[in-house]
Each structure stands twice: as C-alpha cells, then as structure tokens.
PDB file of N, CA and C in Angstrom:
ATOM      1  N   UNK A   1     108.767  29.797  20.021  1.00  0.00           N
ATOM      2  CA  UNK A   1     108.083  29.187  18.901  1.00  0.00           C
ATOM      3  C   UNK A   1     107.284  30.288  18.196  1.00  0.00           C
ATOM      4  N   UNK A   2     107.432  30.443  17.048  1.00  0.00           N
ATOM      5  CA  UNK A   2     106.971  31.294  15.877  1.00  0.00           C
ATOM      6  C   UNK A   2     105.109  31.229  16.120  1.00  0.00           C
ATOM      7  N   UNK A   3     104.485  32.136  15.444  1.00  0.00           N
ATOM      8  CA  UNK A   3     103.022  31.769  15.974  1.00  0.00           C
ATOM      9  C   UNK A   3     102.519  31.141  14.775  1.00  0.00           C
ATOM     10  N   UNK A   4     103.186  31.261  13.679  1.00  0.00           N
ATOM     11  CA  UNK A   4     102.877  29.554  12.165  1.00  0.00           C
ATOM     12  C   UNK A   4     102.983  29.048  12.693  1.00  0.00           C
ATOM     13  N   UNK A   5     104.384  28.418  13.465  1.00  0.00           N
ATOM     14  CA  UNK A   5     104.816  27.407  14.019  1.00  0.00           C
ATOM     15  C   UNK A   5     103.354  26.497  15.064  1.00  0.00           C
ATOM     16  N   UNK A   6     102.767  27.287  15.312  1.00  0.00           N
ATOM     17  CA  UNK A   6     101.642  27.100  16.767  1.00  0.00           C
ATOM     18  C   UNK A   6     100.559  26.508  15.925  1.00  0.00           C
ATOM     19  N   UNK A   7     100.269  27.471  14.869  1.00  0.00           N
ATOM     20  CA  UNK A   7      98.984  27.467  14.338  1.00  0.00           C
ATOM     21  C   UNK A   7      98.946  26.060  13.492  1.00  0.00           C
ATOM     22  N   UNK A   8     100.093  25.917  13.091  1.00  0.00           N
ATOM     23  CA  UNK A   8     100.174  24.228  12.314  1.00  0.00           C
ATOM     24  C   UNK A   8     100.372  23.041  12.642  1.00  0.00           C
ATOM     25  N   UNK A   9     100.740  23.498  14.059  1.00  0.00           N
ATOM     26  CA  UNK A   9     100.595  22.084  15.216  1.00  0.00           C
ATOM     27  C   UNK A   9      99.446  22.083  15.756  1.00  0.00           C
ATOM     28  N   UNK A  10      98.905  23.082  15.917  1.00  0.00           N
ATOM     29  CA  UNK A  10      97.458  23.037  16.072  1.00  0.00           C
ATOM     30  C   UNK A  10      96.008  22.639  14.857  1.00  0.00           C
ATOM     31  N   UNK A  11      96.509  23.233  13.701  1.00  0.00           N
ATOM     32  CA  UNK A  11      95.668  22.192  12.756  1.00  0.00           C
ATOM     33  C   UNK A  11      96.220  20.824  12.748  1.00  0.00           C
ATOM     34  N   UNK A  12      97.479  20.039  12.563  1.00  0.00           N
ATOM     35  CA  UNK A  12      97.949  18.468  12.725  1.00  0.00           C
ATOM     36  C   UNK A  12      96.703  18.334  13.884  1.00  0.00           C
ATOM     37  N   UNK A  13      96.392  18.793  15.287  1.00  0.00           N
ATOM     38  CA  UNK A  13      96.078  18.246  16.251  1.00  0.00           C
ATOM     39  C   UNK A  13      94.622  18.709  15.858  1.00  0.00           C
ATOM     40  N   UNK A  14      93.964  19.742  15.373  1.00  0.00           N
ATOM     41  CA  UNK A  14      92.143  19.530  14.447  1.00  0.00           C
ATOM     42  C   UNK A  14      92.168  18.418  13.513  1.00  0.00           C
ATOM     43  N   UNK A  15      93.156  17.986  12.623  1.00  0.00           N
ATOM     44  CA  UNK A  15      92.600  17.092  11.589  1.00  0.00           C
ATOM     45  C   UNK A  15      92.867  15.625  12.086  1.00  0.00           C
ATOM     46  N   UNK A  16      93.821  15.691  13.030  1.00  0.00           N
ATOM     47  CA  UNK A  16      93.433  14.404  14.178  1.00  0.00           C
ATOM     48  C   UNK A  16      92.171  14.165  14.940  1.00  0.00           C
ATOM     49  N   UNK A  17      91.632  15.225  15.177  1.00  0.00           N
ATOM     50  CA  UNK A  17      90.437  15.174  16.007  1.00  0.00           C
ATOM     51  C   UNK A  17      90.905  15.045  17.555  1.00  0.00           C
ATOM     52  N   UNK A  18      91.846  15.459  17.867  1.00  0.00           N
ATOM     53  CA  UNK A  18      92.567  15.559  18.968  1.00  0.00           C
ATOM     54  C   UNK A  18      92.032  17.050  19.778  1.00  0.00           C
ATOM     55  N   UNK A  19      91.969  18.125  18.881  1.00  0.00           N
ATOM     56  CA  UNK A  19      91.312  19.539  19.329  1.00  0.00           C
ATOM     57  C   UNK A  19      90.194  19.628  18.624  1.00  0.00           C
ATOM     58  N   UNK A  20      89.027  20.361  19.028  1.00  0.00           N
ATOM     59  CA  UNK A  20      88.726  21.296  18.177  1.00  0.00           C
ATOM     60  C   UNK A  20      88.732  22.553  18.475  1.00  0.00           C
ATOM     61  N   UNK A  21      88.060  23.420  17.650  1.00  0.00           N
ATOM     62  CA  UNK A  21      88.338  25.171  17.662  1.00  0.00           C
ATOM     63  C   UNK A  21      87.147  25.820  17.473  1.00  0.00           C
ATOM     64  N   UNK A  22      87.059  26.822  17.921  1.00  0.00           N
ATOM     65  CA  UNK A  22      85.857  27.651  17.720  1.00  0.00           C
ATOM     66  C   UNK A  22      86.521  29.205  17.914  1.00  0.00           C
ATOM     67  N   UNK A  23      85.379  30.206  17.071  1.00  0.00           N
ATOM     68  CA  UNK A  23      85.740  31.352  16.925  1.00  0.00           C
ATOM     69  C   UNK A  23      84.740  32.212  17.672  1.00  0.00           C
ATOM     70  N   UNK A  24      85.863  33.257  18.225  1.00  0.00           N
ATOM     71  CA  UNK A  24      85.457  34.093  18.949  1.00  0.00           C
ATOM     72  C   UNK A  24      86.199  35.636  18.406  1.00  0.00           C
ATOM     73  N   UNK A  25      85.689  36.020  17.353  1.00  0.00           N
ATOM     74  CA  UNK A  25      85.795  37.689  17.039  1.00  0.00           C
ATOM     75  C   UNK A  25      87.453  37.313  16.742  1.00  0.00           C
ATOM     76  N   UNK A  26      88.255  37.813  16.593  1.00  0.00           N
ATOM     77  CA  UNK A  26      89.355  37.338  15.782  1.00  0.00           C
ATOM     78  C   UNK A  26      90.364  35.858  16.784  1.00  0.00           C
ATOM     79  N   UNK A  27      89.914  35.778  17.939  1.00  0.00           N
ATOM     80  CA  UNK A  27      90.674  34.835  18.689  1.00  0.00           C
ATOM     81  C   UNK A  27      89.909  33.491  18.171  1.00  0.00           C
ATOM     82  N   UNK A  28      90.644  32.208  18.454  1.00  0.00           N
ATOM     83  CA  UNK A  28      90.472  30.577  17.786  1.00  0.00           C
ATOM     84  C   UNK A  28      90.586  30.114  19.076  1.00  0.00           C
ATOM     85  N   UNK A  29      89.752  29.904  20.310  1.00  0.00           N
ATOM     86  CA  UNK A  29      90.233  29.148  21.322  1.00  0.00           C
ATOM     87  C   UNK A  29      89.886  27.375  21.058  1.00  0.00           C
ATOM     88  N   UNK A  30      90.729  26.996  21.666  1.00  0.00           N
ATOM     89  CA  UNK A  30      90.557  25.457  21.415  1.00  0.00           C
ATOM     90  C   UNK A  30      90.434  24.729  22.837  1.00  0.00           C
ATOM     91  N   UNK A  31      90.240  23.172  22.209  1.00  0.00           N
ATOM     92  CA  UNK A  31      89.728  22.738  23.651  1.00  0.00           C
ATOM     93  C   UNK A  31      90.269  21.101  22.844  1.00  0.00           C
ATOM     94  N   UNK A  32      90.871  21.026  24.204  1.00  0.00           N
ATOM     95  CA  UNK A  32      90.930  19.111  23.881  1.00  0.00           C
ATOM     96  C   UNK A  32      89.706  18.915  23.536  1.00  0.00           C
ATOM     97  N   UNK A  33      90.085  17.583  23.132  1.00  0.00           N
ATOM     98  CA  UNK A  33      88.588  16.128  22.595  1.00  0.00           C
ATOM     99  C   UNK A  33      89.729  15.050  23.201  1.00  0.00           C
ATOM    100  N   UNK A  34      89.117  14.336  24.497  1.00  0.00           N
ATOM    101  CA  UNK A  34      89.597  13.907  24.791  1.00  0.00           C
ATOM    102  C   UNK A  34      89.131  12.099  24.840  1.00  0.00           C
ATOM    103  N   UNK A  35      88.178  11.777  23.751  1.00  0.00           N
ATOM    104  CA  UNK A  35      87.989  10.625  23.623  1.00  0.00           C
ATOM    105  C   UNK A  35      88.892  10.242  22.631  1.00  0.00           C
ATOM    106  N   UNK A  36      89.118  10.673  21.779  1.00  0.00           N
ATOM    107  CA  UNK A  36      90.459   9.370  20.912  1.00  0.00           C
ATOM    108  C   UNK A  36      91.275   9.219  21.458  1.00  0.00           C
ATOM    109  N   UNK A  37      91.810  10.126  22.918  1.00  0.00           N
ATOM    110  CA  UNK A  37      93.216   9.897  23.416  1.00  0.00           C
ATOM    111  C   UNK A  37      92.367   8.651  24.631  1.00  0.00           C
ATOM    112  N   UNK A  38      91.720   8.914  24.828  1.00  0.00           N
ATOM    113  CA  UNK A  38      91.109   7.499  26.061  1.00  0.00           C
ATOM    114  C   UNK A  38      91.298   6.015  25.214  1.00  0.00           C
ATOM    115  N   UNK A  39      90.575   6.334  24.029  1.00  0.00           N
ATOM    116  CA  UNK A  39      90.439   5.269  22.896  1.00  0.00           C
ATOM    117  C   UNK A  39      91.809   4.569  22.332  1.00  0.00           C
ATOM    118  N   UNK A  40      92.394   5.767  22.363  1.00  0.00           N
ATOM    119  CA  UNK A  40      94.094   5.203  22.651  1.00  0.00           C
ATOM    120  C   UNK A  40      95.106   4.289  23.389  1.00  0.00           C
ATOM    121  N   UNK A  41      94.534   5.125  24.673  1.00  0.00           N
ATOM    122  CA  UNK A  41      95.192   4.668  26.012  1.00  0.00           C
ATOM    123  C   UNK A  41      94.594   3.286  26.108  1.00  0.00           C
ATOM    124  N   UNK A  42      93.189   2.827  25.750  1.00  0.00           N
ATOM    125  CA  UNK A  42      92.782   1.577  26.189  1.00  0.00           C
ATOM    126  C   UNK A  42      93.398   0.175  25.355  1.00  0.00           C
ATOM    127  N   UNK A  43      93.682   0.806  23.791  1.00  0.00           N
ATOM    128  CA  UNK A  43      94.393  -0.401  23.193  1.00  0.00           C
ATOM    129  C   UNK A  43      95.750  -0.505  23.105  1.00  0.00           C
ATOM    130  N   UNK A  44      96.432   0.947  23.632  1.00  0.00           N
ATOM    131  CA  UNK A  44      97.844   0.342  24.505  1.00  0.00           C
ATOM    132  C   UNK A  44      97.831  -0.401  25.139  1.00  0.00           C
ATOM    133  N   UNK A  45      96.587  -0.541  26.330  1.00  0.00           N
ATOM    134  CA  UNK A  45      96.553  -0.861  27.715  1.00  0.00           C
ATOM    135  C   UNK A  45      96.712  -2.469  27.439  1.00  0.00           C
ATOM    136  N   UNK A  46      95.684  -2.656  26.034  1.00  0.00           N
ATOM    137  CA  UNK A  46      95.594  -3.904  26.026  1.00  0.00           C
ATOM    138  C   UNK A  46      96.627  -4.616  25.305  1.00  0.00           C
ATOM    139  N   UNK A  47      97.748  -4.000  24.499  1.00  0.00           N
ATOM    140  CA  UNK A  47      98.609  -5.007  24.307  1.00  0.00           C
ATOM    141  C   UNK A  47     100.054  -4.472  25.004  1.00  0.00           C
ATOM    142  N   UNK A  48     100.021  -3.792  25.831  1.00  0.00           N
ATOM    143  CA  UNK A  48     101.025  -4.121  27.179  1.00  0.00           C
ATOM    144  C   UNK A  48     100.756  -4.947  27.549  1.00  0.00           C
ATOM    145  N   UNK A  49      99.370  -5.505  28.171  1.00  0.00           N
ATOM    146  CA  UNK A  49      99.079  -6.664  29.234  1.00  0.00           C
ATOM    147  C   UNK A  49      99.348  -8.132  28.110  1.00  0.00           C
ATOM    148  N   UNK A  50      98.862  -7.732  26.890  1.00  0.00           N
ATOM    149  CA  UNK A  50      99.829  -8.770  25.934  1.00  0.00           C
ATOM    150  C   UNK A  50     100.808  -8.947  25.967  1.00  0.00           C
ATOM    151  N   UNK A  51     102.059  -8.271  25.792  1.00  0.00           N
ATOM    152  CA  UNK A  51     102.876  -8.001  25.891  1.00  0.00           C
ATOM    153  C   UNK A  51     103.752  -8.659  27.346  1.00  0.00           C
ATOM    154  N   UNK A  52     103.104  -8.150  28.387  1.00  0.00           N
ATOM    155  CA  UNK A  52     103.642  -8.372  29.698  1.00  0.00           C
ATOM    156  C   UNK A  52     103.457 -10.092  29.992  1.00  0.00           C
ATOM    157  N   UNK A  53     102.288 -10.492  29.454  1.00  0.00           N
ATOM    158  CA  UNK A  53     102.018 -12.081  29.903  1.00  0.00           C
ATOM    159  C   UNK A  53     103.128 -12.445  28.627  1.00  0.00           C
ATOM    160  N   UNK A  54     103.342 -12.385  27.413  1.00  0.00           N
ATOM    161  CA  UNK A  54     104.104 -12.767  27.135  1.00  0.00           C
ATOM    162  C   UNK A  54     105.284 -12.997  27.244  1.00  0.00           C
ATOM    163  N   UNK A  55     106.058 -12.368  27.468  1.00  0.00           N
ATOM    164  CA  UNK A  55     107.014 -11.993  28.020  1.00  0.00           C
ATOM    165  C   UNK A  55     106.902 -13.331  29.528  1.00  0.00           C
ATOM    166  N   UNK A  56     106.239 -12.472  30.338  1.00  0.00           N
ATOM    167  CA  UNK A  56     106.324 -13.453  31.767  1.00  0.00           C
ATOM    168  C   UNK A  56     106.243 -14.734  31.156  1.00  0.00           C
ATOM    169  N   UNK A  57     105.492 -15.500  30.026  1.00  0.00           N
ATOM    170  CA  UNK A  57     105.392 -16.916  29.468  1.00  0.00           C
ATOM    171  C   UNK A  57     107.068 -17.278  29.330  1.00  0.00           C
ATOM    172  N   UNK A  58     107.902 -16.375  28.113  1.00  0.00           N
ATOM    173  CA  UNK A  58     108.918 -16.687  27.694  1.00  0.00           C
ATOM    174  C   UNK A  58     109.704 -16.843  29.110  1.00  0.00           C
ATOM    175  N   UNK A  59     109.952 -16.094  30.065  1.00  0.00           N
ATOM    176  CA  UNK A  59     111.034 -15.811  31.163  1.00  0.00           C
ATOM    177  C   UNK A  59     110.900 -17.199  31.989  1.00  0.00           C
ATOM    178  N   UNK A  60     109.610 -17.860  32.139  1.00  0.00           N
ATOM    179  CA  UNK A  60     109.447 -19.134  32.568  1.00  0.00           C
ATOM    180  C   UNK A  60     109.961 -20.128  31.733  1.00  0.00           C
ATOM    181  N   UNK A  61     109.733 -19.890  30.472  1.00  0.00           N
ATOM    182  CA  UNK A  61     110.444 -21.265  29.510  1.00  0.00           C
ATOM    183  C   UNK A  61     111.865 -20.878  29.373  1.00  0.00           C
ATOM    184  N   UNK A  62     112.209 -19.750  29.398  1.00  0.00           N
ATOM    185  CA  UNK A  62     113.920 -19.431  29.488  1.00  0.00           C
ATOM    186  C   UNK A  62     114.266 -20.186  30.944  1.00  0.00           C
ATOM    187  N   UNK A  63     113.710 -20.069  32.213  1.00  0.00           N
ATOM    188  CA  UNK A  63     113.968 -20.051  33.452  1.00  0.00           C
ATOM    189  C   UNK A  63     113.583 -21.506  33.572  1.00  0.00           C
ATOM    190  N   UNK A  64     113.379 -22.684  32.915  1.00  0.00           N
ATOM    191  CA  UNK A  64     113.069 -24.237  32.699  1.00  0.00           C
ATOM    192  C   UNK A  64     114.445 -24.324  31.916  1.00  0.00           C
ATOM    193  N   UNK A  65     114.540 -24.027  30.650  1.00  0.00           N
ATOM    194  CA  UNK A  65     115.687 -24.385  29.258  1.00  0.00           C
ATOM    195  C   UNK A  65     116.830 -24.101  30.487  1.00  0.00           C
ATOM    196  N   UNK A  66     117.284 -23.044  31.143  1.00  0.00           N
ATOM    197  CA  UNK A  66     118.836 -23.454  32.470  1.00  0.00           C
ATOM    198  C   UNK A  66     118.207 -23.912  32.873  1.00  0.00           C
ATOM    199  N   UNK A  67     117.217 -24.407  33.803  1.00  0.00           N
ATOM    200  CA  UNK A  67     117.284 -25.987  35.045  1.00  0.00           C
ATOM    201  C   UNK A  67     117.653 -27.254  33.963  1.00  0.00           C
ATOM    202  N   UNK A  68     116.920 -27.102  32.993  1.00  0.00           N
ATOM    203  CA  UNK A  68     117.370 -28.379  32.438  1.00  0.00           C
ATOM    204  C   UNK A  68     118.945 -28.702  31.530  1.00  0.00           C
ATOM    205  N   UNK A  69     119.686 -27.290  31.484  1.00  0.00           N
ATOM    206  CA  UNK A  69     120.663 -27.215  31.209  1.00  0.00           C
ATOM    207  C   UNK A  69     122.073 -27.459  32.009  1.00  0.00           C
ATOM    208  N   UNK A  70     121.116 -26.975  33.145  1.00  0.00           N
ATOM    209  CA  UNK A  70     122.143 -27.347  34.840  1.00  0.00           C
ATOM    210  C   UNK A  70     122.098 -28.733  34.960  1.00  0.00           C
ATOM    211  N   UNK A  71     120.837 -29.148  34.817  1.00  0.00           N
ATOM    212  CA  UNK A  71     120.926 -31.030  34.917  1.00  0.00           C
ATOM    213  C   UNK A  71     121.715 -31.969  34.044  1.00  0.00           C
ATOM    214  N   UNK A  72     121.591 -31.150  32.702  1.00  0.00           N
ATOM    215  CA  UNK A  72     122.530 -32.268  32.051  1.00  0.00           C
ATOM    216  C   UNK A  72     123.778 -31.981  32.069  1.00  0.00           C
ATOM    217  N   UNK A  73     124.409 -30.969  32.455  1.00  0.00           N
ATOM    218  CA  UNK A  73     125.259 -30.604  32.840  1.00  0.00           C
ATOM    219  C   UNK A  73     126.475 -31.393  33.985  1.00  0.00           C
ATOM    220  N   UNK A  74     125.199 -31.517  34.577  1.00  0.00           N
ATOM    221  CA  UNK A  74     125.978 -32.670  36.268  1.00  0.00           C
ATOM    222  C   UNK A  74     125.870 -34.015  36.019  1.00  0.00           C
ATOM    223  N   UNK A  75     124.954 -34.372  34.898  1.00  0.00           N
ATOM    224  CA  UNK A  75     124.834 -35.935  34.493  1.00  0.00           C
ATOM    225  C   UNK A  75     126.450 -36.514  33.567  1.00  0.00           C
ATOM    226  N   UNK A  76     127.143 -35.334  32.869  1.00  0.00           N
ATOM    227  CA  UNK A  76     128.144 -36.007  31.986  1.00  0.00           C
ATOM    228  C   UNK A  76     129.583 -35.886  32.795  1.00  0.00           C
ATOM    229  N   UNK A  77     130.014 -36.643  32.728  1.00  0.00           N
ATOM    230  CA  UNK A  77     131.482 -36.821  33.749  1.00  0.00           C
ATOM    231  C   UNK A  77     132.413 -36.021  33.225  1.00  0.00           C
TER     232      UNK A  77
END
C-alpha cells in the first residue's frame, strides 16, 4: 500500500472521529478513540437482540401455521 494510500484512510478514520493524531517533529502518530466504536457495538447489540426475538417470534408462528396444516390435512378424506 502506497503511503497516500495510508495517509487518506487515515484522515476518512480522523474525520470519523475514529483516530486522532498528534504531531511529533515530522512523524503523525495516531491512536484509536475508541468510544464511537463501543457506541456502535451497543446499538448493533441492540437490534440483533431485536432482530433475534423476532425472528424466534416468526419461527414459532411458522412452527403453529404446519401443526395446523398437518391437522387439516388428516381431517379431509
């Protein structure tokens, strides 16, 4: 990887607020910021578990719609 290449994935990740940077005599060392990625992770967290109960809701009403499909099934001659 080219060192533009570095330096402009690395500003995308300053104007995210994902890094920041500080100067040291011609070197830019950087350092995660690692609260928007926590801040992240927590409202994934929360609509997986959306997600997951939903889901488990539907698989129960799918898993009722065949029992009751098996029943009428054996009721018609």
């Amino acid at each position: 990887m080219t060192q533009a290449a570095i330096s402009k994935h690395l500003k995308v990740l300053e104007r995210a607020g994902l890094i920041a940077r500080d100067r040291d005599a011609q070197r830019r060392p950087s350092r995660l910021v690692a609260q928007p990625l926590a801040e992240a992770s927590g409202w994934i967290e929360e609509y997986r578990q959306f997600w997951d109960t939903s889901f488990r809701r539907l698989d129960g009403l799918l898993d009722e719609l065949q029992v009751e499909k098996k029943r009428g099934s054996k009721r018609k001659p």
